[in-house]
Protein backbone atom coordinates (compact mmCIF):
# COMPACT_ATOMS: atom_id res chain seq x y z
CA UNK A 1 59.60 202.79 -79.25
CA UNK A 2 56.56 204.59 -80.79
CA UNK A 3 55.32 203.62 -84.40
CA UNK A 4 53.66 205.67 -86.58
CA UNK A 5 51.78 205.94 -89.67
CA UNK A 6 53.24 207.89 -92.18
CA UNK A 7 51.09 211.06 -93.79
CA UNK A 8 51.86 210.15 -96.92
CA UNK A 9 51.31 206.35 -97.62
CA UNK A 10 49.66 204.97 -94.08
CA UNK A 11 52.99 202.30 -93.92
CA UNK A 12 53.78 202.15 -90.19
CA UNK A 13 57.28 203.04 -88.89
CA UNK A 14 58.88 203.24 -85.69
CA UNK A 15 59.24 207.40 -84.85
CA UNK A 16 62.88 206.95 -82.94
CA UNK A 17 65.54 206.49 -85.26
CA UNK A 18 64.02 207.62 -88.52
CA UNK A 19 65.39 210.79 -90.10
CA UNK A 20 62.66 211.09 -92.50
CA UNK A 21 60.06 211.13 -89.02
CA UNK A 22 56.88 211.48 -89.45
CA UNK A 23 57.52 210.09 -93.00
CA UNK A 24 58.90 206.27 -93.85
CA UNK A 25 60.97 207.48 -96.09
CA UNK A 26 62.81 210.16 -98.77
CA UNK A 27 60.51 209.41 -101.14
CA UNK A 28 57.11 210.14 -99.35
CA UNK A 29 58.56 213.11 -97.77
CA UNK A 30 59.88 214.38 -101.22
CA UNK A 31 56.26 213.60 -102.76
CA UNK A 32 54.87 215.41 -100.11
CA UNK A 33 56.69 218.63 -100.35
CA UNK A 34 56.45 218.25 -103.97
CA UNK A 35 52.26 218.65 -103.18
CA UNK A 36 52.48 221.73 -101.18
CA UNK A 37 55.09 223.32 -103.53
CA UNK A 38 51.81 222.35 -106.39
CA UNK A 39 49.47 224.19 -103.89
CA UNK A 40 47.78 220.57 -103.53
CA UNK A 41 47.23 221.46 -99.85
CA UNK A 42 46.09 224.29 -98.61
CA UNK A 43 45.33 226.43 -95.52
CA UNK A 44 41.68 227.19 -94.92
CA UNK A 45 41.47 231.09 -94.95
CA UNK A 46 38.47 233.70 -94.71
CA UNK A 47 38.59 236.29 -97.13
CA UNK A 48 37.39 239.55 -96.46
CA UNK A 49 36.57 242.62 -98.53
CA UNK A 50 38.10 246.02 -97.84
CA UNK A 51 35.76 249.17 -98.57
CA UNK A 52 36.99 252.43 -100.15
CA UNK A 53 37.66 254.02 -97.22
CA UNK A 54 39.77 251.27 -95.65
CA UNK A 55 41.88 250.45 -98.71
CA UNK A 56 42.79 254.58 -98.86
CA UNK A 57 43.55 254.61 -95.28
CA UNK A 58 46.14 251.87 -96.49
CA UNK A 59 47.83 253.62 -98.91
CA UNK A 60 47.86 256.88 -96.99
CA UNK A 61 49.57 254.97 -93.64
CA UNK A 62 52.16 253.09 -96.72
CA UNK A 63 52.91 256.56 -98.25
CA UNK A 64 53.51 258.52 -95.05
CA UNK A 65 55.83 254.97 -94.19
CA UNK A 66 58.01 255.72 -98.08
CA UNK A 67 58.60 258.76 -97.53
């Protein structure tokens, strides 16, 4: 069966079996949720600006979509 390091602490574990997979246990996979649910992690995203004319095409095409 296939061990694996868990994301959390590095303690190896075999994958088969384990309802906590890819985590060791309840406790890393609680601490690890509780780090994205603290925006600890994040996706890498580009931002981009909007001009004038893009931000009132926008609101025009969410207008004509209230109404």
């Amino acid at each position: 069966m296939p061990v694996v390091k868990c994301p959390h602490c590095g303690t190896e574990k075999e994958f088969s079996g384990n309802e906590f997979r890819p985590f060791c246990s309840e406790r890393c996979k609680l601490l690890d949720f509780g780090a994205w649910a603290d925006e600890e992690f994040a996706l890498p995203a580009e931002t981009q600006s909007m001009t004038d004319s893009e931000i009132d095409e926008l609101e025009k095409a969410l207008g004509a979509r209230s109404e």
